[in-house]
Protein backbone atom coordinates (compact mmCIF):
# COMPACT_ATOMS: atom_id res chain seq x y z
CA UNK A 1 117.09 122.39 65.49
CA UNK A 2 113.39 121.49 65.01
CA UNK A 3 113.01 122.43 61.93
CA UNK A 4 116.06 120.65 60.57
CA UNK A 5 113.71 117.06 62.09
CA UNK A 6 112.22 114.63 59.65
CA UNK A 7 109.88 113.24 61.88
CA UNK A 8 107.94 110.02 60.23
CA UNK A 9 105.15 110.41 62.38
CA UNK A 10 103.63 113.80 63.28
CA UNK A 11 103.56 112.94 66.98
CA UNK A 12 105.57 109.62 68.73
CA UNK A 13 102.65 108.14 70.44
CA UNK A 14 104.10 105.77 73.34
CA UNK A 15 102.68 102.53 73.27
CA UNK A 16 99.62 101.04 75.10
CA UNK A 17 101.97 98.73 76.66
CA UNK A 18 105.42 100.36 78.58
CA UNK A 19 106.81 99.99 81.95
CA UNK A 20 110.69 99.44 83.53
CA UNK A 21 110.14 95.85 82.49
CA UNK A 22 108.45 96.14 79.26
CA UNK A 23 108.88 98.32 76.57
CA UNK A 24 107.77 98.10 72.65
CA UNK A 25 107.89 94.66 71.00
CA UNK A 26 110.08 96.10 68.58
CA UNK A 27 112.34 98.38 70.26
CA UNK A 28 115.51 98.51 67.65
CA UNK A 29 112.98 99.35 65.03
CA UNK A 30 113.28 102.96 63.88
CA UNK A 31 110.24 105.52 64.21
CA UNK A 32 111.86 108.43 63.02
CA UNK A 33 115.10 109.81 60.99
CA UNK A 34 115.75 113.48 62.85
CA UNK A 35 118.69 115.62 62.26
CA UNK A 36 120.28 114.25 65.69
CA UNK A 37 120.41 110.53 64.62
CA UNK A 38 117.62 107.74 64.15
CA UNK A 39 115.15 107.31 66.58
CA UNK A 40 114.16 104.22 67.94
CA UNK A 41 111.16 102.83 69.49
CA UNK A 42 112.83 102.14 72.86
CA UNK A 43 114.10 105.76 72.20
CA UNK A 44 110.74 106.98 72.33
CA UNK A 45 109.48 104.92 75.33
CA UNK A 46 112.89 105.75 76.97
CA UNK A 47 112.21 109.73 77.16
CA UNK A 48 108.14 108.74 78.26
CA UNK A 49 109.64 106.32 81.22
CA UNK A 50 111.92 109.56 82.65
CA UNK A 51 109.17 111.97 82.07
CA UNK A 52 106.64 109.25 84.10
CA UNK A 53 109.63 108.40 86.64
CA UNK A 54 109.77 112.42 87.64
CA UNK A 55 106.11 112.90 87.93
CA UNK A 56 105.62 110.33 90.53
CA UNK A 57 108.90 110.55 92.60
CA UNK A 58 108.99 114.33 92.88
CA UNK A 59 106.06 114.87 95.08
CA UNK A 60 106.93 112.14 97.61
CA UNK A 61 109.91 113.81 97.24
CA UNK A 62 108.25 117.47 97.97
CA UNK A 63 106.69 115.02 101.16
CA UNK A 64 109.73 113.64 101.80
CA UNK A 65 111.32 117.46 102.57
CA UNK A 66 108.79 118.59 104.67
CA UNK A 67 107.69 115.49 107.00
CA UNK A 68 110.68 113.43 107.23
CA UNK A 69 111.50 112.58 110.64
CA UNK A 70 115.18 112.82 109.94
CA UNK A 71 117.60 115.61 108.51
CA UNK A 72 118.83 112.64 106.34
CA UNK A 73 115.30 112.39 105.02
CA UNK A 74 114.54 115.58 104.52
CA UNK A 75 117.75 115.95 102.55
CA UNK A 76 117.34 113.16 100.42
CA UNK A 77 113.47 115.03 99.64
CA UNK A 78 115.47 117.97 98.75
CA UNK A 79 117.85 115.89 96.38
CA UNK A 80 114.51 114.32 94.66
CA UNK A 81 112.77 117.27 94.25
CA UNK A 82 116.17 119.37 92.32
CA UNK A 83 117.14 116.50 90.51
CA UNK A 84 113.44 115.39 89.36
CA UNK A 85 112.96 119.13 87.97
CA UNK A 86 116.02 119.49 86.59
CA UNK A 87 115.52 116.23 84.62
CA UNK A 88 112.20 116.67 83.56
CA UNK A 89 112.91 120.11 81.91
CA UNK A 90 115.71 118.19 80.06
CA UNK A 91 113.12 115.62 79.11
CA UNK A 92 110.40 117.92 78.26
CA UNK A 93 113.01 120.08 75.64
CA UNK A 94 113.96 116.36 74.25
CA UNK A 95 110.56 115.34 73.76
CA UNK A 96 109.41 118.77 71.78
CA UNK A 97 112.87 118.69 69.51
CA UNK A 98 112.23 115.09 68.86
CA UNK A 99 107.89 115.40 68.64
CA UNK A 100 107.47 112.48 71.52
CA UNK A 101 104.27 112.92 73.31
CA UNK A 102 104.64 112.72 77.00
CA UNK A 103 102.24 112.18 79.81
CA UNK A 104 101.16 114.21 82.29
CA UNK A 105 100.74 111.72 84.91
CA UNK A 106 102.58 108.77 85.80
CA UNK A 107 101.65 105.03 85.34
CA UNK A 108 99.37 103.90 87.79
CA UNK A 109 101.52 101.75 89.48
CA UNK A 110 103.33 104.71 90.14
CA UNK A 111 100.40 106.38 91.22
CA UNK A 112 99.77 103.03 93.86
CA UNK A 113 103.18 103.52 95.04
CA UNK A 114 102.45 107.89 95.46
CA UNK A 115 99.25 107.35 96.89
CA UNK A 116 100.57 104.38 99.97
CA UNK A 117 103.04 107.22 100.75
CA UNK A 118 100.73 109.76 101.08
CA UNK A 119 98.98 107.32 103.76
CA UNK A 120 102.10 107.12 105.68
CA UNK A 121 103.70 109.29 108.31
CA UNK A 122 106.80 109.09 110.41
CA UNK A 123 108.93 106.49 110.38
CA UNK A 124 107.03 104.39 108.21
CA UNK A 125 106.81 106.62 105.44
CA UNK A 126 110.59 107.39 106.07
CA UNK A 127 111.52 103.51 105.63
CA UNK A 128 109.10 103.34 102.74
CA UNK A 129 110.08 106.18 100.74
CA UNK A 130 113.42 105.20 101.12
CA UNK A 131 113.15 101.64 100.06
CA UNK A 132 110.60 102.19 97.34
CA UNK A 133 112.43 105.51 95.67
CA UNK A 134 116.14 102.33 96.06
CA UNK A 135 113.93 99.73 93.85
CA UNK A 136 112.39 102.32 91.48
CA UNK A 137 115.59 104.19 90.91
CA UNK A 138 117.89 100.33 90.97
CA UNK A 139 115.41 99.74 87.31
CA UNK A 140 115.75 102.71 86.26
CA UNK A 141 119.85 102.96 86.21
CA UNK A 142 119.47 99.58 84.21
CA UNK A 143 117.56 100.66 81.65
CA UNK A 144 120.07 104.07 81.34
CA UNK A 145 122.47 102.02 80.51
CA UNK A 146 120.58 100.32 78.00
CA UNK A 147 119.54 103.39 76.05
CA UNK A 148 122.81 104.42 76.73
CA UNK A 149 124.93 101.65 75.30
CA UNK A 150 122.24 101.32 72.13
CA UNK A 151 121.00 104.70 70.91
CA UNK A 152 122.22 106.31 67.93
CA UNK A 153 120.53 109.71 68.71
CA UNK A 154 122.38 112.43 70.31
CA UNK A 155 119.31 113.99 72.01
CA UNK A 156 118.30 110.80 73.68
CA UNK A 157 122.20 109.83 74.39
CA UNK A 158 122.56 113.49 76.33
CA UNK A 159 119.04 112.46 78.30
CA UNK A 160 120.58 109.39 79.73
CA UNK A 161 123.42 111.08 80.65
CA UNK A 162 121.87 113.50 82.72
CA UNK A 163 119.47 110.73 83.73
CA UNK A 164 122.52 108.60 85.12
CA UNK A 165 123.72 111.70 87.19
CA UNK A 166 120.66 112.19 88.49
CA UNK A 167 119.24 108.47 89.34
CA UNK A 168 122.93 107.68 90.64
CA UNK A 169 122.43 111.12 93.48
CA UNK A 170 118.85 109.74 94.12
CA UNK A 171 119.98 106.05 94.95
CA UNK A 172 123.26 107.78 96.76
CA UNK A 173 121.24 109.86 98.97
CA UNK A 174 118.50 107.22 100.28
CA UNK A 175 120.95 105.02 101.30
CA UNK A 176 122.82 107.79 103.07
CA UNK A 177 119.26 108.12 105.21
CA UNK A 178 120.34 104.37 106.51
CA UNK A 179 116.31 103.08 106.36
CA UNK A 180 116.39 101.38 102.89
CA UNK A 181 115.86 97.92 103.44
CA UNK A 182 117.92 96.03 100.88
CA UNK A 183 116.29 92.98 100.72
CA UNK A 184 112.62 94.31 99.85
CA UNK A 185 114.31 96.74 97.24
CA UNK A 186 116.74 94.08 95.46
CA UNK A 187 113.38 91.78 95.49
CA UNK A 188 110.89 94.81 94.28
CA UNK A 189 113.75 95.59 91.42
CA UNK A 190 114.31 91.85 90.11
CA UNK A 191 110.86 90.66 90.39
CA UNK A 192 108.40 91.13 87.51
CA UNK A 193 105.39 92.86 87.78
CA UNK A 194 102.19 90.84 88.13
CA UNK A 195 100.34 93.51 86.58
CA UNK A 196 98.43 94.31 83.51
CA UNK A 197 99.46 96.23 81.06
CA UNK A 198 97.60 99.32 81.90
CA UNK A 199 99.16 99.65 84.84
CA UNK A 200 102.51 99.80 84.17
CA UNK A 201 101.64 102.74 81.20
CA UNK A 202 101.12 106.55 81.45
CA UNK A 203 97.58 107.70 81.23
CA UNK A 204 97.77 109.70 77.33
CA UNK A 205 97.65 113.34 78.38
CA UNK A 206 94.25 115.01 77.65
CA UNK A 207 94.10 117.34 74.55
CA UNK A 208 94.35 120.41 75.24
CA UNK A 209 95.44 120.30 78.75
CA UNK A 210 98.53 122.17 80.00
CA UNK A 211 101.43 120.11 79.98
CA UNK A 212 102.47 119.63 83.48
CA UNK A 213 106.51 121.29 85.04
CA UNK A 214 107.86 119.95 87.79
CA UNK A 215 109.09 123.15 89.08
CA UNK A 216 112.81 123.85 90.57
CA UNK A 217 113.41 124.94 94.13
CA UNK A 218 114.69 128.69 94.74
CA UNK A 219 117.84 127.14 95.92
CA UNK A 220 118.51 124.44 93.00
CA UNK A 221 121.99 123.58 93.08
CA UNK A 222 121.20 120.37 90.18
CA UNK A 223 123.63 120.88 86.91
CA UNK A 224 122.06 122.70 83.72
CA UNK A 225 120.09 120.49 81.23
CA UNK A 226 123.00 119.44 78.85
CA UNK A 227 120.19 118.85 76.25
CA UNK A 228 118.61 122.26 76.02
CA UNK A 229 119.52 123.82 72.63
């Protein structure tokens, strides 16, 4: 299928500016004309928000498996760490059909909200992860069905269909733990950010530097990519 792309642009920078809350200021224009439909500049800053979404949730979730006090915790860790994988190989096959560069770390706000969990233990980081993984995921599912109601490209359109699935299991299972506290997540998910612009967008990746996998379990149980091939 790649070589059947016309591709405007040899690769689909994202912008300096992108975040849940902010994405291009012209999102409806189109970047690209590719075999699978036109591309869009929300498109394009649609596949970069899964990719960053994955790289920060799956190692809390990776924490989450190992140290949560609770076998609901430690399940839901499990359920991040499949579904994050899973998704992120569907991302990463988008992103090379389509010629989107992704990051290979996640916004730094993301980072901020990695890095307080890290600092955590029992508990704490069990009410935490649980609450902060409810807000993330409650933006997320809203802009899904943005892309999802306005793309025209079948590549993206099969991405936030597997997205849904897998955002819908995430926000499913950290309820199911019983420690989300609605009230800070509704708050953290409706509010916006009071943050520059820098932090709410992926560091580039370097050139030349291996692009990062979030690797599968042994035991993954999450659905094949539908967007491979």
């Amino acid at each position: 299928m790649g070589g059947a792309l016309s591709i405007t642009l040899g690769s689909l920078l994202y912008p300096a500016m992108l975040g849940v809350q902010k994405v291009s200021s012209a999102p409806a224009r189109v970047i690209a004309t590719p075999a699978t439909g036109p591309l869009t500049e929300a498109d394009r800053d649609f596949v970069v928000e899964v990719r960053s979404a994955g790289l920060w949730e799956y190692p809390v979730g990776q924490k989450a498996s190992k140290k949560g006090t609770t076998k609901a915790v430690r399940t839901a860790g499990e359920h991040l760490v499949d579904g994050d994988a899973s998704l992120d190989a569907a991302c990463r096959d988008v992103a090379n059909q389509l010629g989107i560069t992704l990051p290979n770390q996640p916004s730094p706000q993301q980072q901020g909200f990695e890095t307080r969990l890290n600092g955590e233990s029992g508990k704490q980081f069990d009410t935490d992860m649980a609450t902060t993984v409810r807000a993330a995921n409650g933006q997320l599912l809203t802009l899904i069905a943005s892309i999802r109601s306005t793309t025209t490209n079948s590549l993206v359109r099969a991405l936030a269909d597997q997205a849904n699935d897998t955002v819908l299991d995430h926000i499913t299972i950290v309820e199911k733990t019983g420690l989300v506290d609605f009230g800070q997540a509704l708050a953290q998910e409706t509010a916006s950010p009071n943050l520059p612009a820098q932090n709410l967008t992926p560091p580039p990746a370097v050139a030349g530097q291996p692009q990062v996998v979030l690797t599968p379990p042994a035991n993954s149980t999450a659905s094949p990519s539908p967007t491979v091939g």
